[in-house]
C-alpha atoms as a PDB file:
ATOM      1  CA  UNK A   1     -18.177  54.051  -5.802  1.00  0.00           C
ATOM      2  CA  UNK A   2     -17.065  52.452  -9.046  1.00  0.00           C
ATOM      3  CA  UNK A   3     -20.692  52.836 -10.191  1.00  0.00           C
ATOM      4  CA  UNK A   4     -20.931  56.555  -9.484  1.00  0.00           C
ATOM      5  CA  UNK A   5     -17.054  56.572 -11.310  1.00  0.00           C
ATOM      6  CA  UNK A   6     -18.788  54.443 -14.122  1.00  0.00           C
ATOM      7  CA  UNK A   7     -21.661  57.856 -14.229  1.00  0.00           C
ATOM      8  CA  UNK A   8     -18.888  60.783 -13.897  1.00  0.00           C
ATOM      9  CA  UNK A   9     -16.604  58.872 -17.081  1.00  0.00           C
ATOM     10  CA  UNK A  10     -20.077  58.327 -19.239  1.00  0.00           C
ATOM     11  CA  UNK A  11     -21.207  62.272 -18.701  1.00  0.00           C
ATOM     12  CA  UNK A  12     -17.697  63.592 -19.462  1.00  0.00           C
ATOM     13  CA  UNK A  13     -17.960  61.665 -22.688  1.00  0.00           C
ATOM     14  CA  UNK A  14     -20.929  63.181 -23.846  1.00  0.00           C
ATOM     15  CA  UNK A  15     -20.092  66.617 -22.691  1.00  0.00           C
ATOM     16  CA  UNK A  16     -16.990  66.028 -24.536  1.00  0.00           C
ATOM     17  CA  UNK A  17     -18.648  64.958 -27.521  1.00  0.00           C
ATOM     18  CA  UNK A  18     -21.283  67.993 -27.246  1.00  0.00           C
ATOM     19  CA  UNK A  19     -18.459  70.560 -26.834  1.00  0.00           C
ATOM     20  CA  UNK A  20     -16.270  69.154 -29.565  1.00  0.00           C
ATOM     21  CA  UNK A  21     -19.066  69.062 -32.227  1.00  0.00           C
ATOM     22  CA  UNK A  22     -19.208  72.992 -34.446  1.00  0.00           C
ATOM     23  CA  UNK A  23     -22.826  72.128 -35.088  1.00  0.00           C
ATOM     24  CA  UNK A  24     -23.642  72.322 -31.399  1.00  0.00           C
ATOM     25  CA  UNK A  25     -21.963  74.970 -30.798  1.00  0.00           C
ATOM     26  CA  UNK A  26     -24.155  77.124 -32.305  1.00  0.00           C
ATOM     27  CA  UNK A  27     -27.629  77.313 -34.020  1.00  0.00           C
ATOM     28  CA  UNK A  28     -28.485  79.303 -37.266  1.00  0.00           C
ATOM     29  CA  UNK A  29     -29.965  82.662 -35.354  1.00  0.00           C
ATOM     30  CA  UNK A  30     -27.670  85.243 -35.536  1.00  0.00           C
ATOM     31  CA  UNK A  31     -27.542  86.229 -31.735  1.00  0.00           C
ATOM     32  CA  UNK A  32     -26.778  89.256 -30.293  1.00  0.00           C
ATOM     33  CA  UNK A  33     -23.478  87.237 -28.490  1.00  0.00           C
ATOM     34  CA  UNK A  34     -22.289  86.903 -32.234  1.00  0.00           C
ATOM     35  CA  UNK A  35     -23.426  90.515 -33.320  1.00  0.00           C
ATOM     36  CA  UNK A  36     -21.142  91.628 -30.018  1.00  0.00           C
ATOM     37  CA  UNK A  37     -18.238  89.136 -31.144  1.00  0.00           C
ATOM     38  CA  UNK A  38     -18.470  90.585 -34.760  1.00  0.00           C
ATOM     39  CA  UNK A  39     -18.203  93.926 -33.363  1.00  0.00           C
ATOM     40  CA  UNK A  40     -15.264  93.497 -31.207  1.00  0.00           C
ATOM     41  CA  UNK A  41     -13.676  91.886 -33.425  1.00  0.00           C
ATOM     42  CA  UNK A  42     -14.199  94.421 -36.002  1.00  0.00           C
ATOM     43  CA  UNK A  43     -12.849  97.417 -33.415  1.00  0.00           C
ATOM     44  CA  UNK A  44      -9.337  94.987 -32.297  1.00  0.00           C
ATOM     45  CA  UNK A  45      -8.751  94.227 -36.340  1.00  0.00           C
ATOM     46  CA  UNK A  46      -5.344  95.732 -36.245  1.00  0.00           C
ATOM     47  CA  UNK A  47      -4.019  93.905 -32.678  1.00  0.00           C
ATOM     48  CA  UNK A  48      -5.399  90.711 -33.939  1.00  0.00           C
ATOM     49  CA  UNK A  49      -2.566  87.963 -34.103  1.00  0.00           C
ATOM     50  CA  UNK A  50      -1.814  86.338 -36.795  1.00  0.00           C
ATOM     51  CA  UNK A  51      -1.803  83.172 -35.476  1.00  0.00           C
ATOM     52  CA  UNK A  52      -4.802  80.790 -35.684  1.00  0.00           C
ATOM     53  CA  UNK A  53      -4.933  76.759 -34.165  1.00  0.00           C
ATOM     54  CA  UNK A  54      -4.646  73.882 -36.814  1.00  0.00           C
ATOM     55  CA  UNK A  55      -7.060  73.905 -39.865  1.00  0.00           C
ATOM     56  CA  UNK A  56      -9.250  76.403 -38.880  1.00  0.00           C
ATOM     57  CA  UNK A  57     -11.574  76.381 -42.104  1.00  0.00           C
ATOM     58  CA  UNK A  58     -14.482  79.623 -42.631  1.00  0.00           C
ATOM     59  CA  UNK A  59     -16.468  78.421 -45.288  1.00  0.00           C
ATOM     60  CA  UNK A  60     -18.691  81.546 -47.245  1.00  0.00           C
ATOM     61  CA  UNK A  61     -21.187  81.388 -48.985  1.00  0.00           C
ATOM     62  CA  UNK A  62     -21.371  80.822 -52.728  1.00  0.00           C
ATOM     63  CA  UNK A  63     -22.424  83.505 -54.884  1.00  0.00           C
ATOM     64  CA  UNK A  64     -24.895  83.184 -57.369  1.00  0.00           C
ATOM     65  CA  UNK A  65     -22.985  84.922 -60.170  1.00  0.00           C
ATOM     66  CA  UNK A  66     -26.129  84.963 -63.013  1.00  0.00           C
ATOM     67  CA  UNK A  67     -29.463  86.947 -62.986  1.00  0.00           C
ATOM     68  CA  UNK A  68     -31.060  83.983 -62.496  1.00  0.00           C
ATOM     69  CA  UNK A  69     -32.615  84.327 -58.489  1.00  0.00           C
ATOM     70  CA  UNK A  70     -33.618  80.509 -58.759  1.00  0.00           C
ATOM     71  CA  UNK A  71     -30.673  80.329 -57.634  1.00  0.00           C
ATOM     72  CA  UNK A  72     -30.032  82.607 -54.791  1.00  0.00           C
ATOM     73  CA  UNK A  73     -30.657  80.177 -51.918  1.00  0.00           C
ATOM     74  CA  UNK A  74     -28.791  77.971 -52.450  1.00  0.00           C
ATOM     75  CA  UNK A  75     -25.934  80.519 -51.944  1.00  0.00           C
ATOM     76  CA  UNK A  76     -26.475  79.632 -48.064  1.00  0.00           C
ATOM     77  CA  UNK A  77     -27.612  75.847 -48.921  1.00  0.00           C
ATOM     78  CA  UNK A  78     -24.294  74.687 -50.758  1.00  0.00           C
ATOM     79  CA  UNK A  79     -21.986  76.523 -48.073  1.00  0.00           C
ATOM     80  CA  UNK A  80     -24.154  74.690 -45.527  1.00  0.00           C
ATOM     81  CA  UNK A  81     -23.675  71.246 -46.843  1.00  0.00           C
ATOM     82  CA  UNK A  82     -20.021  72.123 -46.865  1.00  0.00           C
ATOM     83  CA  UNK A  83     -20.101  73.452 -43.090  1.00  0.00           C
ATOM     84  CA  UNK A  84     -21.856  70.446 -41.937  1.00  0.00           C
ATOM     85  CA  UNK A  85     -19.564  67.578 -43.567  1.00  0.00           C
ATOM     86  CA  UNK A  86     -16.871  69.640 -42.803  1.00  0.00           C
ATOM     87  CA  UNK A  87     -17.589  69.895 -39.186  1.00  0.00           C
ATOM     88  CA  UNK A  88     -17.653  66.024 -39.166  1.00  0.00           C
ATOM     89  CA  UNK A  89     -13.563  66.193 -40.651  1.00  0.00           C
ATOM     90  CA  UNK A  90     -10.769  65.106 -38.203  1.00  0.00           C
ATOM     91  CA  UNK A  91      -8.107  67.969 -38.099  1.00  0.00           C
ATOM     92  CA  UNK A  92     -10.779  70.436 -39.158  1.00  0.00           C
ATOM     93  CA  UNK A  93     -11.813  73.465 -36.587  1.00  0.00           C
ATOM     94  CA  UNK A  94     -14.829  74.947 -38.205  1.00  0.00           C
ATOM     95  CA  UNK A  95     -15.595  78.683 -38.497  1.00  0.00           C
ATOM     96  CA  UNK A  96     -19.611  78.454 -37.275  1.00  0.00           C
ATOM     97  CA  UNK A  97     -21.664  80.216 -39.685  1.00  0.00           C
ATOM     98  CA  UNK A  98     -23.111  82.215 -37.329  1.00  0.00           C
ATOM     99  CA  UNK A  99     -19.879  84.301 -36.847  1.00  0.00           C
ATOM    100  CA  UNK A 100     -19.858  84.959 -40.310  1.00  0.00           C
ATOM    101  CA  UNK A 101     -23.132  85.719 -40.847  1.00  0.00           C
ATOM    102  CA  UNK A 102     -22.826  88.373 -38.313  1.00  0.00           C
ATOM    103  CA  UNK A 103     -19.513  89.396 -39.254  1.00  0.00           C
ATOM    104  CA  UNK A 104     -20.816  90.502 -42.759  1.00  0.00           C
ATOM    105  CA  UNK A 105     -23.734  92.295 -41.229  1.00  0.00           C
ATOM    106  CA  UNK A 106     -20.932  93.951 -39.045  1.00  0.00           C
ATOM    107  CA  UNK A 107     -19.207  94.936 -42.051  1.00  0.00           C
ATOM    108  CA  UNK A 108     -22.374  96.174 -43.949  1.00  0.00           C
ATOM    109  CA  UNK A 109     -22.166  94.074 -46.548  1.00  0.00           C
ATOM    110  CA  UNK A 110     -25.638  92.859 -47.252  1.00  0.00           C
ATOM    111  CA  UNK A 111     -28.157  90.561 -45.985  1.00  0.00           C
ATOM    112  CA  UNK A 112     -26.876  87.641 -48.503  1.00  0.00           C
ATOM    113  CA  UNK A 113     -23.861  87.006 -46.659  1.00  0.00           C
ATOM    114  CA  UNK A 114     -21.912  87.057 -49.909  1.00  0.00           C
ATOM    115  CA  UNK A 115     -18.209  88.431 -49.794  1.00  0.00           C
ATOM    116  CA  UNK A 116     -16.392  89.410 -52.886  1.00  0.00           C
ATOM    117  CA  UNK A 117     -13.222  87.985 -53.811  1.00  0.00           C
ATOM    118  CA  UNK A 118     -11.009  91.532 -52.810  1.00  0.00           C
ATOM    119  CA  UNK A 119     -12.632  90.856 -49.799  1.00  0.00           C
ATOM    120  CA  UNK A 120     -12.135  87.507 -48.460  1.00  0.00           C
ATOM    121  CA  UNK A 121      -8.217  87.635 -47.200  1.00  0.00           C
ATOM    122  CA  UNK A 122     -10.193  90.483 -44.655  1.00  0.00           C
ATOM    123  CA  UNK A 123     -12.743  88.160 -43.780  1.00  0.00           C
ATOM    124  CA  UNK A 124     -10.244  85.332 -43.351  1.00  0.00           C
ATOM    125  CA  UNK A 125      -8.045  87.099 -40.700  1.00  0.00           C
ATOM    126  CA  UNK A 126     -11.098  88.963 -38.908  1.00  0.00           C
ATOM    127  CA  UNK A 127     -12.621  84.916 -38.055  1.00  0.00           C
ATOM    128  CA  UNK A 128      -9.219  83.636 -37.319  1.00  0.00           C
ATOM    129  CA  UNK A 129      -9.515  81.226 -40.147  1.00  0.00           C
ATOM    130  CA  UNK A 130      -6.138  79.535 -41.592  1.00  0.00           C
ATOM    131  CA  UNK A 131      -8.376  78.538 -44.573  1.00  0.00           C
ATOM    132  CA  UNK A 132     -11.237  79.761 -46.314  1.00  0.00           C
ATOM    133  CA  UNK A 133     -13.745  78.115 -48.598  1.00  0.00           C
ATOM    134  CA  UNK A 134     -16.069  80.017 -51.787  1.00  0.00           C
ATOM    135  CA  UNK A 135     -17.022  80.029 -54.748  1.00  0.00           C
ATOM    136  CA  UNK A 136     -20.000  80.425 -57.156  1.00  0.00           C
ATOM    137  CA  UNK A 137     -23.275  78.838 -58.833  1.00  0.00           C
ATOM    138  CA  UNK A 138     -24.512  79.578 -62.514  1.00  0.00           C
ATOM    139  CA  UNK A 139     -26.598  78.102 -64.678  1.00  0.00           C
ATOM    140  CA  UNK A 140     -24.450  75.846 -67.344  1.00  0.00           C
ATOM    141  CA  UNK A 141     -26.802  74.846 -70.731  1.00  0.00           C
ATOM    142  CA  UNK A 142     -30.289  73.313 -70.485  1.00  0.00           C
ATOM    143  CA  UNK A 143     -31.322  72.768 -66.479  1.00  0.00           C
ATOM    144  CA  UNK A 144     -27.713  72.398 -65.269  1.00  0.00           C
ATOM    145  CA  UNK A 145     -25.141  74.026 -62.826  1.00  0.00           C
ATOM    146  CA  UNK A 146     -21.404  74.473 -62.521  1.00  0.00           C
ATOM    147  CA  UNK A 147     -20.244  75.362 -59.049  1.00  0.00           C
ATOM    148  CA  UNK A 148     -16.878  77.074 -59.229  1.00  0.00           C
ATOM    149  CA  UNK A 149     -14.812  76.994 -55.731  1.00  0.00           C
ATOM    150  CA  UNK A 150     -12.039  78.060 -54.236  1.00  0.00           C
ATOM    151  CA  UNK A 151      -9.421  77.059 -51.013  1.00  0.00           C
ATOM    152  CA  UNK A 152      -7.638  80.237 -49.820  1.00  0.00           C
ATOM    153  CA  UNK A 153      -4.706  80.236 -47.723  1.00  0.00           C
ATOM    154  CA  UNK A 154      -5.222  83.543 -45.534  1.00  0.00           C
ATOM    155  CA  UNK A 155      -1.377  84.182 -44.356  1.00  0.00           C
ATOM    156  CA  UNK A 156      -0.227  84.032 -47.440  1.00  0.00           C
ATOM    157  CA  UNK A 157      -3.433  85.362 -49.878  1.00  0.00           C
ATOM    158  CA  UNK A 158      -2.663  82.397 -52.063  1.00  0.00           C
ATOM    159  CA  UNK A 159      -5.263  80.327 -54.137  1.00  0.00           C
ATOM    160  CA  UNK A 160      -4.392  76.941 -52.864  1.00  0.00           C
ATOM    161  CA  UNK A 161      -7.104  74.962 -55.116  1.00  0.00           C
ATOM    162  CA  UNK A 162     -10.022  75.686 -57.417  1.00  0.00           C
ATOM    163  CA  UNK A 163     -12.397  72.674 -57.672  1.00  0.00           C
ATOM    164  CA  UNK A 164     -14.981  72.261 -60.026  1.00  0.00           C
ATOM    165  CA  UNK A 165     -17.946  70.562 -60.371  1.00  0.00           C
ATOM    166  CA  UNK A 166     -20.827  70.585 -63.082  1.00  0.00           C
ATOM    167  CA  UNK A 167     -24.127  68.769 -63.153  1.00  0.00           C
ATOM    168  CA  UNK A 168     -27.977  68.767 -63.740  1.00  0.00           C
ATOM    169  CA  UNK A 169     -30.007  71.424 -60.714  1.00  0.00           C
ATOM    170  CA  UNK A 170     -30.928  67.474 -59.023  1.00  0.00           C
ATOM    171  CA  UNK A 171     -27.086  66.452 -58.691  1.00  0.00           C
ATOM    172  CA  UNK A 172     -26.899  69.250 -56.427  1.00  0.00           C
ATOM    173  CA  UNK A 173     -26.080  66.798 -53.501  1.00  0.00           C
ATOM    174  CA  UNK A 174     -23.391  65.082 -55.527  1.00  0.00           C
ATOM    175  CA  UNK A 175     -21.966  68.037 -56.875  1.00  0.00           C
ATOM    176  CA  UNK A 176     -21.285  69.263 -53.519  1.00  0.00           C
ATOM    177  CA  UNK A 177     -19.504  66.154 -52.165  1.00  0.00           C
ATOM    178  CA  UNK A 178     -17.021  66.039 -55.559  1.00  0.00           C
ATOM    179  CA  UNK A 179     -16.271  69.789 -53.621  1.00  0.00           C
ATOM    180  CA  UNK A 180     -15.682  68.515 -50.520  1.00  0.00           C
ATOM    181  CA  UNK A 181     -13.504  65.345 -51.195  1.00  0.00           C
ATOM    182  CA  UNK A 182     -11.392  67.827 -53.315  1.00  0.00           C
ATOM    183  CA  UNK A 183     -10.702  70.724 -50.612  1.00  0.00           C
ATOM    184  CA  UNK A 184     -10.541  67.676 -48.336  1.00  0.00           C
ATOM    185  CA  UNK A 185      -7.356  66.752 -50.688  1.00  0.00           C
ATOM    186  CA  UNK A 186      -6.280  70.157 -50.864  1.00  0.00           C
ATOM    187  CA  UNK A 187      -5.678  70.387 -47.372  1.00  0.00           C
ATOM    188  CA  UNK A 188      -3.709  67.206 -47.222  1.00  0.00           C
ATOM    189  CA  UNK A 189      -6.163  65.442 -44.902  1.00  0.00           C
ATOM    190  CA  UNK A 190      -6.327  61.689 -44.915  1.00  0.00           C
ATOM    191  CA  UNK A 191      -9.519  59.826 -44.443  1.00  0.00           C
ATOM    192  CA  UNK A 192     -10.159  56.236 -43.450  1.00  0.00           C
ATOM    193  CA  UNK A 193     -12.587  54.490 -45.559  1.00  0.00           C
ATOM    194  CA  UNK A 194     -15.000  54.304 -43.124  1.00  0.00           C
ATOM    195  CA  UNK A 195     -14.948  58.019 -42.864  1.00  0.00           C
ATOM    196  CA  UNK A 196     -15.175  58.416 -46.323  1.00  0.00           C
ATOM    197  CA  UNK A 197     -17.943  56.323 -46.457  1.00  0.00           C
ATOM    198  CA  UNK A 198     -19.467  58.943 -43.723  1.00  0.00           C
ATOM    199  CA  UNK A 199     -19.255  61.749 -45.805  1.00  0.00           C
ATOM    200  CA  UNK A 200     -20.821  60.295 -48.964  1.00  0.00           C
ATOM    201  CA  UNK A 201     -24.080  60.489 -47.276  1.00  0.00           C
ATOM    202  CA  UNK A 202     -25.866  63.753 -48.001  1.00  0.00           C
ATOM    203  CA  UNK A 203     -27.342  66.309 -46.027  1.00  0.00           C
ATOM    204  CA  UNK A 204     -30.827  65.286 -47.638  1.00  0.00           C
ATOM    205  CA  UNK A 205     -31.486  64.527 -51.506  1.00  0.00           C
ATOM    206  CA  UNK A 206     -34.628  65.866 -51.993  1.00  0.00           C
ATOM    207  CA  UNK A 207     -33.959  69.520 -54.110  1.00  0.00           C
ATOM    208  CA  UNK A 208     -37.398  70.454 -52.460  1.00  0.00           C
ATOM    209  CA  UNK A 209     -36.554  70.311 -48.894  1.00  0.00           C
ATOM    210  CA  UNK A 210     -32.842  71.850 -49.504  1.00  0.00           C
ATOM    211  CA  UNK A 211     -34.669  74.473 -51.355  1.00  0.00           C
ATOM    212  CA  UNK A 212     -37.039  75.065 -48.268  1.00  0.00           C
ATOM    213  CA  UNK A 213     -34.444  74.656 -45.990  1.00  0.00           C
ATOM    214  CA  UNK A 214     -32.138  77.517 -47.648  1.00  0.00           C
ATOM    215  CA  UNK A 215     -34.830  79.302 -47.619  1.00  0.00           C
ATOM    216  CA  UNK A 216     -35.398  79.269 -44.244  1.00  0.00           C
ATOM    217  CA  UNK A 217     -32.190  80.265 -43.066  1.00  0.00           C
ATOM    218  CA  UNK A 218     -31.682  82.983 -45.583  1.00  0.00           C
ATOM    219  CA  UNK A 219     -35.271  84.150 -44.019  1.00  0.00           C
ATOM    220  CA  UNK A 220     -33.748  83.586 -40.525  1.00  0.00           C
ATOM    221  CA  UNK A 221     -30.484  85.962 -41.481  1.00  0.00           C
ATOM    222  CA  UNK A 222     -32.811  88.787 -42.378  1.00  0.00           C
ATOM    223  CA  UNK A 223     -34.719  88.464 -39.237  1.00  0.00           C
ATOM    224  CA  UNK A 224     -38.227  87.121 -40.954  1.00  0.00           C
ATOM    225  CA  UNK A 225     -38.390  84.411 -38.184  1.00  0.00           C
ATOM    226  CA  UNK A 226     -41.930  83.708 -38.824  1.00  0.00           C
ATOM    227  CA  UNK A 227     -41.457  83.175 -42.551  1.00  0.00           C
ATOM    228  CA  UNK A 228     -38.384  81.083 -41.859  1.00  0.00           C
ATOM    229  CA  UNK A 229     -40.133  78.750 -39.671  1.00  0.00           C
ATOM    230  CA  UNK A 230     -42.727  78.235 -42.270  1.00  0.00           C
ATOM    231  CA  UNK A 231     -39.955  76.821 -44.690  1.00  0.00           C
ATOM    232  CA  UNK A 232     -38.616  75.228 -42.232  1.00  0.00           C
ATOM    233  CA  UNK A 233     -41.640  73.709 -41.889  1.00  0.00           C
ATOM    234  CA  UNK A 234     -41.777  73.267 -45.709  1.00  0.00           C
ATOM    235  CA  UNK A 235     -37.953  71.248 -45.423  1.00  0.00           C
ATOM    236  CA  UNK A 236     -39.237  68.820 -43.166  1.00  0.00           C
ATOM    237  CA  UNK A 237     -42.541  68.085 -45.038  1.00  0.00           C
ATOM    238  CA  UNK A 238     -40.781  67.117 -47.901  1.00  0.00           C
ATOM    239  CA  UNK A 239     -37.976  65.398 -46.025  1.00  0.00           C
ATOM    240  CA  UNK A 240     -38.506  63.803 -42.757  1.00  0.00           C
ATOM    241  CA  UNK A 241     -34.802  63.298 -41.899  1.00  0.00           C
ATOM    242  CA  UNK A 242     -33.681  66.689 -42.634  1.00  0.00           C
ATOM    243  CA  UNK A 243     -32.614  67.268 -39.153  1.00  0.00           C
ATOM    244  CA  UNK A 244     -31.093  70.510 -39.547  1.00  0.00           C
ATOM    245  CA  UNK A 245     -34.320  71.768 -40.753  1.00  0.00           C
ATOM    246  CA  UNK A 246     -36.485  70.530 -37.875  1.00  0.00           C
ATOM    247  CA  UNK A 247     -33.360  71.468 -35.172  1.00  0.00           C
ATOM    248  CA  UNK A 248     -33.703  75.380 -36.786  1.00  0.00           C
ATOM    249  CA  UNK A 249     -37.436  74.988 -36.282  1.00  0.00           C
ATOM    250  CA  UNK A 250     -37.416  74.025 -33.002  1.00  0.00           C
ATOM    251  CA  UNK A 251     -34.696  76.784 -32.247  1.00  0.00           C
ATOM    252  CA  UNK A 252     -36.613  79.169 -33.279  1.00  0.00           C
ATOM    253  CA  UNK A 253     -39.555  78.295 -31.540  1.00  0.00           C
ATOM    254  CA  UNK A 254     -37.711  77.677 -28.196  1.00  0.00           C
ATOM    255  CA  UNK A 255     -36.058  81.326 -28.825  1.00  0.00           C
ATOM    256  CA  UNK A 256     -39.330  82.331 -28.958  1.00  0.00           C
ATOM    257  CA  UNK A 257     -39.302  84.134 -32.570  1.00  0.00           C
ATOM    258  CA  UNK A 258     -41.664  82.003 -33.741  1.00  0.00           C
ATOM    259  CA  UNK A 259     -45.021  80.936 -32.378  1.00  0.00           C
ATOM    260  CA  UNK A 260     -45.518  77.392 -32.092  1.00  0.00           C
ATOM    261  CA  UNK A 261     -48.417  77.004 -34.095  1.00  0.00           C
ATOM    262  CA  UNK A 262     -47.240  78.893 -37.435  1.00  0.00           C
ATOM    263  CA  UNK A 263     -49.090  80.810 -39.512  1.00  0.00           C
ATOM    264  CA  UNK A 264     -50.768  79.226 -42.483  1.00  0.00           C
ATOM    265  CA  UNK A 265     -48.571  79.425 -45.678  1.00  0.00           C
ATOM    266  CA  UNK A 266     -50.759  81.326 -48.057  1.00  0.00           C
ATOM    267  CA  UNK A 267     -49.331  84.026 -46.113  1.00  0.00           C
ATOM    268  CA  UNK A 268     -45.743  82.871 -47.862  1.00  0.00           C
ATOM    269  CA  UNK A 269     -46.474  84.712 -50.231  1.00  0.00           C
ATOM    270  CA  UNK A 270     -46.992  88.957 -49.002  1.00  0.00           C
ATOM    271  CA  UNK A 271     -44.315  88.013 -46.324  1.00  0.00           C
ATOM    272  CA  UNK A 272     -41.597  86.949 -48.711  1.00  0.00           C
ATOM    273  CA  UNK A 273     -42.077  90.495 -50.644  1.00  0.00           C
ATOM    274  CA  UNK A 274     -41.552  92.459 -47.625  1.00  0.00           C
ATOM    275  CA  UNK A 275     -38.353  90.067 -47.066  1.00  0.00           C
ATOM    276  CA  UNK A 276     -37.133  90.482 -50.530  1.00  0.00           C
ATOM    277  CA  UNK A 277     -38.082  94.425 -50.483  1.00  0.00           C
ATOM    278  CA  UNK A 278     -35.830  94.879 -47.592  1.00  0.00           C
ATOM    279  CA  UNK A 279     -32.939  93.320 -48.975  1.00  0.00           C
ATOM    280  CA  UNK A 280     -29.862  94.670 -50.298  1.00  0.00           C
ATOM    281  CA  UNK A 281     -29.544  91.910 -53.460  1.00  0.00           C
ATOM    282  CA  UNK A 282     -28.785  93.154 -56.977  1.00  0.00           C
ATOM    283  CA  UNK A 283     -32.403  92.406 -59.127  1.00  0.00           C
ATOM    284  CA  UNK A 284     -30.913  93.822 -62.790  1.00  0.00           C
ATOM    285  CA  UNK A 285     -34.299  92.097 -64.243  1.00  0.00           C
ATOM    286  CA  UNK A 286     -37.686  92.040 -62.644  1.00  0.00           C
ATOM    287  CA  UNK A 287     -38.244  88.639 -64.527  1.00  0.00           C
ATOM    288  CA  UNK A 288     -35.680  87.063 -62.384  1.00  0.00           C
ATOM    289  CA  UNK A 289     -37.252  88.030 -59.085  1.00  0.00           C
ATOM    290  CA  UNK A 290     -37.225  86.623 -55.766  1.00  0.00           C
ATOM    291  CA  UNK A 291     -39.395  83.770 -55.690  1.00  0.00           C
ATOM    292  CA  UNK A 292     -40.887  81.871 -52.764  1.00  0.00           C
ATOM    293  CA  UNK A 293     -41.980  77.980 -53.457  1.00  0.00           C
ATOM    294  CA  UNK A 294     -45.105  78.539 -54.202  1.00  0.00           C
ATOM    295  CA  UNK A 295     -44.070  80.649 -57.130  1.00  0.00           C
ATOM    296  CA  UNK A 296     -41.375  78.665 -58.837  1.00  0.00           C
ATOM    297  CA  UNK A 297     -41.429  79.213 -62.159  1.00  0.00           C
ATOM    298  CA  UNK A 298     -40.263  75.802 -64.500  1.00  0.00           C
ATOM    299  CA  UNK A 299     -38.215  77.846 -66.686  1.00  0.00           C
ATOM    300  CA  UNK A 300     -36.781  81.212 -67.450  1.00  0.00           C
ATOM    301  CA  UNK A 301     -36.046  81.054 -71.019  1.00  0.00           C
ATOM    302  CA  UNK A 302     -33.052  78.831 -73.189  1.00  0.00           C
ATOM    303  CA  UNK A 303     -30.033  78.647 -71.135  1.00  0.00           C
ATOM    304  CA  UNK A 304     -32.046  79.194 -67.661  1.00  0.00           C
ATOM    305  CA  UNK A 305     -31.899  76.609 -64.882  1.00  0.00           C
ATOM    306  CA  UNK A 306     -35.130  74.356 -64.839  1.00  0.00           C
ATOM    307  CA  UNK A 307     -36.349  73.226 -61.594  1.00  0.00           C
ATOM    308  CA  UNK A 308     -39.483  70.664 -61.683  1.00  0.00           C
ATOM    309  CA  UNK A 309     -41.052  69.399 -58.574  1.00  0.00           C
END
């Protein structure tokens, strides 16, 4: 008896530990549960309370806010870092990206998931988010990057903070954690060291893979499964212990939207043009395309960002 007690106390643990966790909650496919959710909540926007539970952060993604599209994934791959240490927060209930993801498709507003400012407060009260996280990227001087954020109070409409961070393309990883420690502040959280110490470890810090693995999901939102698993693919290649990139992989396959074996990447290529040719991004110049890894170009000109593998 006190063994089988021993049994029901250790499974209740995990199960509370697997139920309490945002990240596995939910996977990066945007089901059709969350394309219902959006929906609904979409048609009951004007009954919706007010009220939300604790810190309940959304975080969306940043916009790229040049013409240079060397950029554009990592619109999804910054707000992911921030989602995942987030998650890991005491006192933090995390909006999963999912919902938002299909809350902007809900809402029409384009396959890149990005929100404009007028529209956010919307946004905020539609995911039942006390707080919500943005910002932007753009290229700053030779090779660098200066991500602009912001911490919106929804009630109210109010700018509660407005971080900043600037860097070289590579600091990426650290640029994003001077972010997070600062909203982190904002929202009067306290940390022990040894959580601190947590969340100075990155998501990866190999540009490559986060490049992939932005890639991927971006992919993933537009329903290119196939080409998302081959960046996906990409991600882990060039970093082993990305595990979100191998856990979206392996979701993908077990969904069944991607075969197990994967087609060869020289195919990257044609199906990345039919994924940029469906979507609803702004391309003022054709030099500053859409460009898949294989196509990464080292430079756009004087003031471009610079990315060498």
């Amino acid at each position: 008896m006190v063994e089988k007690t021993k049994y029901i106390s250790i499974m209740s643990v995990i199960l509370l530990i697997l139920t309490a966790s945002p990240l596995c909650m939910a996977g990066e496919v945007i089901t059709d549960a969350a394309r219902q959710w959006a929906k609904e909540a979409v048609n009951k926007e004007k009954s919706l309370s007010s009220e939300t539970a604790g810190n309940t952060v959304a975080v969306l993604n940043f916009k790229n806010s040049s013409d240079d599209a060397i950029l554009n994934p990592l619109q999804k791959g910054f707000a992911f870092m921030l989602m995942t240490d987030l998650a890991s927060v005491p006192d933090i209930q995390l909006v999963e990206r999912v919902k938002l993801q299909a809350l902007v498709e809900e809402l029409d507003m384009g396959a890149s998931g990005i929100v404009e400012s007028d529209s956010a407060p919307r946004m905020g009260r539609l995911l039942r988010a006390n707080y919500l996280i943005g910002g932007e990227l753009k290229p700053s001087g030779a090779g660098g990057i200066d991500v602009g954020s912001f911490l919106l109070g929804v009630s109210k409409n109010s700018i509660l903070g407005q971080p900043n961070a600037n860097g070289s393309l590579d600091e990426i990883f650290d640029l994003e954690k001077k972010i997070l420690f600062a909203m982190i502040d904002q929202l009067k959280i306290s940390l022990t060291e040894d959580q601190k110490t947590a969340l100075k470890k990155p998501l990866t810090t190999n540009f490559k893979a986060l490049y992939y693995f932005s890639k991927g999901i971006d992919s993933s939102d537009r329903g290119n499964y196939q080409l998302a698993q081959i960046y996906y693919n990409q991600a882990v290649a060039a970093d082993p212990q990305l595990k979100a990139a191998s856990s979206a992989r392996n979701e993908l396959i077990r969904m069944k939207l991607a075969p197990a074996k994967p087609r060869e990447a020289a195919v990257v290529g044609q199906m990345e043009a039919q994924n940029s040719g469906s979507a609803s991004l702004k391309q003022n110049n054709s030099t500053f395309r859409e460009l898949n890894p294989y196509q990464i170009e080292k430079g756009h000109g004087s003031g471009q960002v610079k990315v060498s593998w």
